[in-house]
N, C-alpha and C. Protein backbone atom coordinates (compact mmCIF):
# COMPACT_ATOMS: atom_id res chain seq x y z
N UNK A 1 257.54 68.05 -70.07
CA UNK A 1 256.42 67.19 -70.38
C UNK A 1 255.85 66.62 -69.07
N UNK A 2 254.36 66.34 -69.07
CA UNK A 2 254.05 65.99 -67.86
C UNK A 2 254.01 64.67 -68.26
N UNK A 3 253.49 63.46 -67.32
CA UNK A 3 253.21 62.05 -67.51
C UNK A 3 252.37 61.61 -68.19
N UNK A 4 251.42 62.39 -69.05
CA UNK A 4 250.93 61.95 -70.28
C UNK A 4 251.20 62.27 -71.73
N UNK A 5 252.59 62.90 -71.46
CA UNK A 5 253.41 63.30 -72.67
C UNK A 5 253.15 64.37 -72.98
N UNK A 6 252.31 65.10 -72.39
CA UNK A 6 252.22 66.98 -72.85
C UNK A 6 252.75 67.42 -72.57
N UNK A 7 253.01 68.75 -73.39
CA UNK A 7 253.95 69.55 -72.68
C UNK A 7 253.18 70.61 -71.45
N UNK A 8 254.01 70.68 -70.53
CA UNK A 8 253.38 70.90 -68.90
C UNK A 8 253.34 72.62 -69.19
N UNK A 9 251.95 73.00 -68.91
CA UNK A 9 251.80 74.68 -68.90
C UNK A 9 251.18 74.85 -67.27
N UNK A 10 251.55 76.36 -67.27
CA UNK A 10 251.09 76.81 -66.02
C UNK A 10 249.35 77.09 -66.26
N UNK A 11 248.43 76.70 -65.09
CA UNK A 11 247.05 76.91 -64.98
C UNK A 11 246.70 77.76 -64.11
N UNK A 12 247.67 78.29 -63.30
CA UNK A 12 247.42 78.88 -62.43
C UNK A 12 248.69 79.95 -62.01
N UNK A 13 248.52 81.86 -61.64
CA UNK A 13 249.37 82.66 -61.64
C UNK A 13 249.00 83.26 -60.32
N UNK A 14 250.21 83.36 -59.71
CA UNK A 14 249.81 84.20 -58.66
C UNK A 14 250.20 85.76 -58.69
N UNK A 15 249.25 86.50 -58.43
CA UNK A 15 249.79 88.06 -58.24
C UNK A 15 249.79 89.06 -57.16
N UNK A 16 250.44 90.16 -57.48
CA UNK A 16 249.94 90.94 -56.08
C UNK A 16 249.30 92.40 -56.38
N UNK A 17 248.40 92.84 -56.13
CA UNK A 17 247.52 94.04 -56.47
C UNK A 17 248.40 95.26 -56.03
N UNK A 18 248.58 95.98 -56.73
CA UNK A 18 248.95 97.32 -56.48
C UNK A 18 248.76 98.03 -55.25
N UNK A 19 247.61 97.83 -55.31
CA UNK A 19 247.04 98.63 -53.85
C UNK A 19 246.22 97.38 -52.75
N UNK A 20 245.29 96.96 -53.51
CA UNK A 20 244.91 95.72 -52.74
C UNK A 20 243.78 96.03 -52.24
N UNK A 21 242.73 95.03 -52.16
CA UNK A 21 241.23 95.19 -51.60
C UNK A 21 241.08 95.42 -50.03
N UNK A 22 240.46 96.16 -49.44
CA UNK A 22 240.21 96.34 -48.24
C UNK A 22 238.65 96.20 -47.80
N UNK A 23 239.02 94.90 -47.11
CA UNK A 23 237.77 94.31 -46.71
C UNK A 23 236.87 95.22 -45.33
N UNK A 24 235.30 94.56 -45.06
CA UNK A 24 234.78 95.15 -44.23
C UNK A 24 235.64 95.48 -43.15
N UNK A 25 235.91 94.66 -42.65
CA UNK A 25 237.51 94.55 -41.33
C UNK A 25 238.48 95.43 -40.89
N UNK A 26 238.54 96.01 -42.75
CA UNK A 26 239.93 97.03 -42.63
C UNK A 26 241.10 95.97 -42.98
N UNK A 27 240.44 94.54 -43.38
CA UNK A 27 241.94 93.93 -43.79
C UNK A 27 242.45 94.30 -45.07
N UNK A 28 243.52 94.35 -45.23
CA UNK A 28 244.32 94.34 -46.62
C UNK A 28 244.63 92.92 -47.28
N UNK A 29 244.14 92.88 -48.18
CA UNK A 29 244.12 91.45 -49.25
C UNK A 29 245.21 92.04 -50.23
N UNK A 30 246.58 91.96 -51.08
CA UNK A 30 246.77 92.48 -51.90
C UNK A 30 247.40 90.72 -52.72
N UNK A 31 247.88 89.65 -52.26
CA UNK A 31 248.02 88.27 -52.64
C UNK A 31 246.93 87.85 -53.59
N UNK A 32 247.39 86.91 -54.81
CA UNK A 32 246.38 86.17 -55.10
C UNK A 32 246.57 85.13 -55.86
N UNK A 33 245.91 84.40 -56.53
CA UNK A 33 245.95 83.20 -57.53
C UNK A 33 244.76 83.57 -58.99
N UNK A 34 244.83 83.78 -59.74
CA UNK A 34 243.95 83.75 -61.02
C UNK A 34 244.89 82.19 -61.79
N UNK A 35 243.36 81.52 -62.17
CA UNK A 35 243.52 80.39 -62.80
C UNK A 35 243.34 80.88 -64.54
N UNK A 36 243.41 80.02 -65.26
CA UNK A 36 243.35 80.05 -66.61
C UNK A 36 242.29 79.89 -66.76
N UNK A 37 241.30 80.87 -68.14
CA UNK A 37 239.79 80.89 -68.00
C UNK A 37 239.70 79.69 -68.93
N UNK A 38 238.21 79.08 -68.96
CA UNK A 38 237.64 78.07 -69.93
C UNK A 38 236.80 79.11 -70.60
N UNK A 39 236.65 78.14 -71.68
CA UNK A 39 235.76 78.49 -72.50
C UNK A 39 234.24 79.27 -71.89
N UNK A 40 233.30 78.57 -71.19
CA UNK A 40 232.05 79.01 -70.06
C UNK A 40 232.64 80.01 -69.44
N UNK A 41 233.76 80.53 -69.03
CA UNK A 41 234.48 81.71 -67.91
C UNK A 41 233.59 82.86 -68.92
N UNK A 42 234.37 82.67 -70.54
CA UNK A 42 233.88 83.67 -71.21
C UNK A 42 233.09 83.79 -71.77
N UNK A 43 232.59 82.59 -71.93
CA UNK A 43 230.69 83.15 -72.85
C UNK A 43 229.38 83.00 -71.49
N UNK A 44 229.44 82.21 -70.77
CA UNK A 44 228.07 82.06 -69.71
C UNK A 44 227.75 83.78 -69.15
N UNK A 45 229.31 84.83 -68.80
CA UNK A 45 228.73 85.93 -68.31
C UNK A 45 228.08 86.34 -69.62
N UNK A 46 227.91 86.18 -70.82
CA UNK A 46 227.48 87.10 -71.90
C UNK A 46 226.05 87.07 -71.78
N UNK A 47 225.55 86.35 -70.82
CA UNK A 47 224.10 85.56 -70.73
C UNK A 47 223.56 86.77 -69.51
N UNK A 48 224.39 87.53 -68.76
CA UNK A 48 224.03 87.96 -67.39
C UNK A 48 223.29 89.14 -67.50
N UNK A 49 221.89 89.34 -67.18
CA UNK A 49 221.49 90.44 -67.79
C UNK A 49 222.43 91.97 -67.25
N UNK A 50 223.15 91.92 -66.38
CA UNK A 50 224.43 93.03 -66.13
C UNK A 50 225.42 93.25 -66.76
N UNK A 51 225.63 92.59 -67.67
CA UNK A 51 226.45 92.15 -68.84
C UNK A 51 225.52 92.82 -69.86
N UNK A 52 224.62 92.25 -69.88
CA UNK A 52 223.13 92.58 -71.18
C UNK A 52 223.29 94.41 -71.01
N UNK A 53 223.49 94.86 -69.91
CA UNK A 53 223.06 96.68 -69.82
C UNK A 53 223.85 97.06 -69.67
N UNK A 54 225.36 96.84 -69.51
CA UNK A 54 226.27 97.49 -69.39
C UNK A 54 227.48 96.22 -69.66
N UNK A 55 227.81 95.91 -71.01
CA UNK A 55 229.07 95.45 -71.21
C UNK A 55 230.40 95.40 -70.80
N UNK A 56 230.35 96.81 -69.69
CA UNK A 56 231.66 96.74 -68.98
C UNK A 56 231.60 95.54 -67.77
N UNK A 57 230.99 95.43 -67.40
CA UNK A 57 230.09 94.43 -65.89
C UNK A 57 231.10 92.91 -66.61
N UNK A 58 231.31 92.76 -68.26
CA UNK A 58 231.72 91.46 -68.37
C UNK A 58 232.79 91.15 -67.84
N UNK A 59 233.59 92.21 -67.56
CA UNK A 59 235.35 92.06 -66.68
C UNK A 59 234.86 91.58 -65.58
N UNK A 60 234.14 92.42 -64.67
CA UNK A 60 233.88 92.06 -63.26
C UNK A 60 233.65 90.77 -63.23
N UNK A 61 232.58 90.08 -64.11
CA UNK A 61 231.88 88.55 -63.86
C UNK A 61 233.07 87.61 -64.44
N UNK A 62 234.32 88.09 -65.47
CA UNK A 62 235.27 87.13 -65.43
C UNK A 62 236.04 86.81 -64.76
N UNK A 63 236.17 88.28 -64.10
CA UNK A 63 237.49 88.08 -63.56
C UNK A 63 237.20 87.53 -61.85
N UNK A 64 235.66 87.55 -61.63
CA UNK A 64 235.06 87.15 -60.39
C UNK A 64 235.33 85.82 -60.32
N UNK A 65 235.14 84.89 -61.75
CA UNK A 65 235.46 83.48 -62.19
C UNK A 65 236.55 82.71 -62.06
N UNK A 66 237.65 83.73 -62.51
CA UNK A 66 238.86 83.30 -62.70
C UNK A 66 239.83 83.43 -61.68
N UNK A 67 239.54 84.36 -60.80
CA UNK A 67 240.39 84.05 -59.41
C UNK A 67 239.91 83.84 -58.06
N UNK A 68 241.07 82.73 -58.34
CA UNK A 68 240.19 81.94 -57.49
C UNK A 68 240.90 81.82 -55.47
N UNK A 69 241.86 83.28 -55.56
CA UNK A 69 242.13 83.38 -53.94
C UNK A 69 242.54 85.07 -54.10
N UNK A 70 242.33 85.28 -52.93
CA UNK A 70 242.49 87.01 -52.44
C UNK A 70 243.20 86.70 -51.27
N UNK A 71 244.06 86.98 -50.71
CA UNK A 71 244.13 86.94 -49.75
C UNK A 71 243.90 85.97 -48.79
N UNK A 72 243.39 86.02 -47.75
CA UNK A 72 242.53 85.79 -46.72
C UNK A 72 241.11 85.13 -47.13
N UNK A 73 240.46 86.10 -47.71
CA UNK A 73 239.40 85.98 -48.07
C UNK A 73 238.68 84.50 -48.10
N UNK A 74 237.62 84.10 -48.03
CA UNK A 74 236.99 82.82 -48.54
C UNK A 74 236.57 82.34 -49.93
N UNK A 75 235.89 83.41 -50.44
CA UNK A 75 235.90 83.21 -51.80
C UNK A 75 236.02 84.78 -52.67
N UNK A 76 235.90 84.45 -54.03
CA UNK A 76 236.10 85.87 -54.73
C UNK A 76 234.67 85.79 -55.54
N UNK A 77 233.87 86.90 -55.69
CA UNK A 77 232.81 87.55 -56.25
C UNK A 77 232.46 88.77 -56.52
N UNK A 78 231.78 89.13 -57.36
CA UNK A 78 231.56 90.27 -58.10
C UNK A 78 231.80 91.36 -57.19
N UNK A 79 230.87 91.18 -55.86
CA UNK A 79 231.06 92.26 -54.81
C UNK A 79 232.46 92.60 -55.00
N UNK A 80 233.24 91.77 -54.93
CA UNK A 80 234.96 92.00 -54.32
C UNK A 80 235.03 92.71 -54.93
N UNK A 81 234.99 92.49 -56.45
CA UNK A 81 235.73 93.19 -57.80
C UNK A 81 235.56 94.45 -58.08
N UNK A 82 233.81 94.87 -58.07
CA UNK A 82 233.63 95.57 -57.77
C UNK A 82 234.13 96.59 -56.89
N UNK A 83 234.59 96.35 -55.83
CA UNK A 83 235.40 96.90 -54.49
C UNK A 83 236.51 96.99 -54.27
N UNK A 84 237.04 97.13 -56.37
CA UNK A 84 238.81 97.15 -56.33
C UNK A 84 239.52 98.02 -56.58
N UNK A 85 240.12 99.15 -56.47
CA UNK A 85 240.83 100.51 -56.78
C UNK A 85 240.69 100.30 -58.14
N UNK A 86 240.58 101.24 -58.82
CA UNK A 86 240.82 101.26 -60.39
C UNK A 86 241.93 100.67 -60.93
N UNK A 87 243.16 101.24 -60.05
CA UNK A 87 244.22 100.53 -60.81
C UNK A 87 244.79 98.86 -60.44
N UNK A 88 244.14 98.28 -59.56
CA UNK A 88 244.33 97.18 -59.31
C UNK A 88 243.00 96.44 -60.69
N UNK A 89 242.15 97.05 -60.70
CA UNK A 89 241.13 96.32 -61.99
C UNK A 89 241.95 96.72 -62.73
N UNK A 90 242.44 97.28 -63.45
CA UNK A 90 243.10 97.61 -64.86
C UNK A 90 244.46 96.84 -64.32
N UNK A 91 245.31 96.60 -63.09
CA UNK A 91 246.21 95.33 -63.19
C UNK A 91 245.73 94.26 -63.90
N UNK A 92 244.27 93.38 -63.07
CA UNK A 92 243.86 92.59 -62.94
C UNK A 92 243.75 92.25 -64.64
N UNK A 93 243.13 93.03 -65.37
CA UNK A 93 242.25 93.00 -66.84
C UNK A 93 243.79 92.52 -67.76
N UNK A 94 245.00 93.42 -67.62
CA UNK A 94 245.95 93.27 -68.12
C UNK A 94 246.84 91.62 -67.84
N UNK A 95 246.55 91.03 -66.35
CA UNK A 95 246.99 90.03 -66.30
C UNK A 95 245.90 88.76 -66.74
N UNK A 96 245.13 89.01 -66.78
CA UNK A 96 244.33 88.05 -67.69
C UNK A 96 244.05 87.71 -68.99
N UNK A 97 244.22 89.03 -69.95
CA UNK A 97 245.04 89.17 -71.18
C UNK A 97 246.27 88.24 -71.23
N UNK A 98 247.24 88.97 -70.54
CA UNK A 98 248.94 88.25 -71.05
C UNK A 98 248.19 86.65 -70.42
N UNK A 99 247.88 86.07 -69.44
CA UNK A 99 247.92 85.03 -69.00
C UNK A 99 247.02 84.24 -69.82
N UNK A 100 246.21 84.42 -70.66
CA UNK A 100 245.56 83.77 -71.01
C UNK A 100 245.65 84.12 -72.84
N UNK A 101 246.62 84.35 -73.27
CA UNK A 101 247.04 84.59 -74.75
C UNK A 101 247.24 83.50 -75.32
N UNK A 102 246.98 82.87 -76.52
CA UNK A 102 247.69 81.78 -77.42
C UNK A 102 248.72 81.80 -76.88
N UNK A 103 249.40 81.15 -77.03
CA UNK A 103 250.89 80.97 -77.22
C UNK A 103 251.72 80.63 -77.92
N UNK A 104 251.05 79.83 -78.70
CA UNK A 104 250.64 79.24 -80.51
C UNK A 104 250.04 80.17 -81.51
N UNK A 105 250.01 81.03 -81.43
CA UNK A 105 249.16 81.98 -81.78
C UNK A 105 250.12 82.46 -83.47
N UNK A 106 249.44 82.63 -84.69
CA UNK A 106 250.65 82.67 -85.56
C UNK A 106 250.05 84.52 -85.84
N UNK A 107 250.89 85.29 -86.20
CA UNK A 107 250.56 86.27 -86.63
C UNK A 107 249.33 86.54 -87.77
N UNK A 108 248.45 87.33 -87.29
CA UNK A 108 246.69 87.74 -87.49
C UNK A 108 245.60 86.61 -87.52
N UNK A 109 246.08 85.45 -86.40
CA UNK A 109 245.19 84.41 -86.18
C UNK A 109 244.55 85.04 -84.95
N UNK A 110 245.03 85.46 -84.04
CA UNK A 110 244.27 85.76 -82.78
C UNK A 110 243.01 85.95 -82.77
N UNK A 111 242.66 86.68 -83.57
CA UNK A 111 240.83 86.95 -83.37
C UNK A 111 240.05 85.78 -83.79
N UNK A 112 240.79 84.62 -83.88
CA UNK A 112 240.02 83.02 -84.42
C UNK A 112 239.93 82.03 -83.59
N UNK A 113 240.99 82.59 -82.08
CA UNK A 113 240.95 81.52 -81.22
C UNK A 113 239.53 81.71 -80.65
N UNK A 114 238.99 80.64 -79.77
CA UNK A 114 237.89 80.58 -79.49
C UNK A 114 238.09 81.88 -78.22
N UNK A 115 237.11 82.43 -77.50
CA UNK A 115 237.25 83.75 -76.68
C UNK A 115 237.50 84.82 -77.12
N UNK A 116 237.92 84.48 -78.84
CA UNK A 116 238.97 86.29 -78.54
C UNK A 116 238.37 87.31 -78.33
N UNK A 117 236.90 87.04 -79.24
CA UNK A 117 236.01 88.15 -79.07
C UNK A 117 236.09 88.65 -77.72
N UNK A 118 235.65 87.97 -76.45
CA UNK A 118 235.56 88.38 -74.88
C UNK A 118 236.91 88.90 -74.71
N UNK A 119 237.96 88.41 -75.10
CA UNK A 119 239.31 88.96 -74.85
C UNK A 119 239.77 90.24 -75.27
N UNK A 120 239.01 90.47 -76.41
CA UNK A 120 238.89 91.45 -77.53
C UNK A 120 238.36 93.25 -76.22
N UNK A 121 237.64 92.37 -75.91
CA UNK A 121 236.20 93.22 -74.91
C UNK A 121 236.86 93.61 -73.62
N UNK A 122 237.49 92.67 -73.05
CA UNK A 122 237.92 93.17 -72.29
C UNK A 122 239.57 93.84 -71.64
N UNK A 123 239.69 93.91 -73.32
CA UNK A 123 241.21 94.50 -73.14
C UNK A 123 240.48 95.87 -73.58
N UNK A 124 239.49 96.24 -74.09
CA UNK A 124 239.06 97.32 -74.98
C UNK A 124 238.20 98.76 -73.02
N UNK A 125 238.22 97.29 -72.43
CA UNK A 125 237.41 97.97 -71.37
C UNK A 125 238.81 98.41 -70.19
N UNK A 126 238.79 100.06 -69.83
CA UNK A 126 240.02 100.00 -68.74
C UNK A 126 239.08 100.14 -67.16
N UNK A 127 238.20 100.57 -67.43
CA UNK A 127 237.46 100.76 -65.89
C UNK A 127 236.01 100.10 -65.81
N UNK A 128 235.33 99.81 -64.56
CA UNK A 128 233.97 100.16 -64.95
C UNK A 128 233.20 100.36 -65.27
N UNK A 129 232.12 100.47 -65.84
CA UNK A 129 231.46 101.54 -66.35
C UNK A 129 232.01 102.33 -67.84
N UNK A 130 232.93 101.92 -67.84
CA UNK A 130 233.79 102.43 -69.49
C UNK A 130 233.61 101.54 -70.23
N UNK A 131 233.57 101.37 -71.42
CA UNK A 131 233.49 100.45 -72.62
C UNK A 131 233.69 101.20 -73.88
């Protein structure tokens, strides 16, 4: 329990990319931190007209949201994500799933929590450009 009597959850996971982003530099980023999405993480990209023409684009703009260190790096954005080996995005998609699941969740409630739909979407998406 934390000091206002809740019980204390993690908001924040750190991981390490399979292969790892390689910046202009030639640096290797493969460290990171993804936070727990809000509610806006998953509906504001639904608004993005890149989102609007290609539904796969909604991973990139969440997962651009939700982590919030690479490495080195200064900040994380679409560019990055964009600029991630396949199998480090299909890490990435999979740890944002498990990390961000009910946990409370009772058997065939899931599709009622608020997001699931986006959660729905982007477990359904493994690459790019795929949907």
């Amino acid at each position: 329990m934390n000091s206002n009597g809740h019980p204390a959850f993690r908001t924040e996971v750190d991981f390490e990319l399979p292969k790892g982003y390689v910046d202009d530099a030639g640096t290797l980023h493969r460290h990171g931190v993804m936070r727990l999405a809000t509610a806006a993480d998953e509906i504001l990209p639904l608004r993005d007209p890149r989102v609007q023409a290609n539904e796969a684009y909604l991973t990139v703009i969440v997962l651009s949201r939700v982590i919030v260190r690479l490495g080195s790096l200064p900040g994380v954005h679409t560019g990055i994500i964009e600029g991630l080996y396949a199998s480090d995005l299909a890490y990435l998609q999979r740890l944002y799933e498990r990390f961000n699941a009910a946990d409370d969740q009772e058997p065939g409630v899931g599709a009622a929590r608020p997001g699931a739909m986006t959660g729905e979407l982007l477990r359904r998406i493994t690459t790019v450009g795929e949907a």
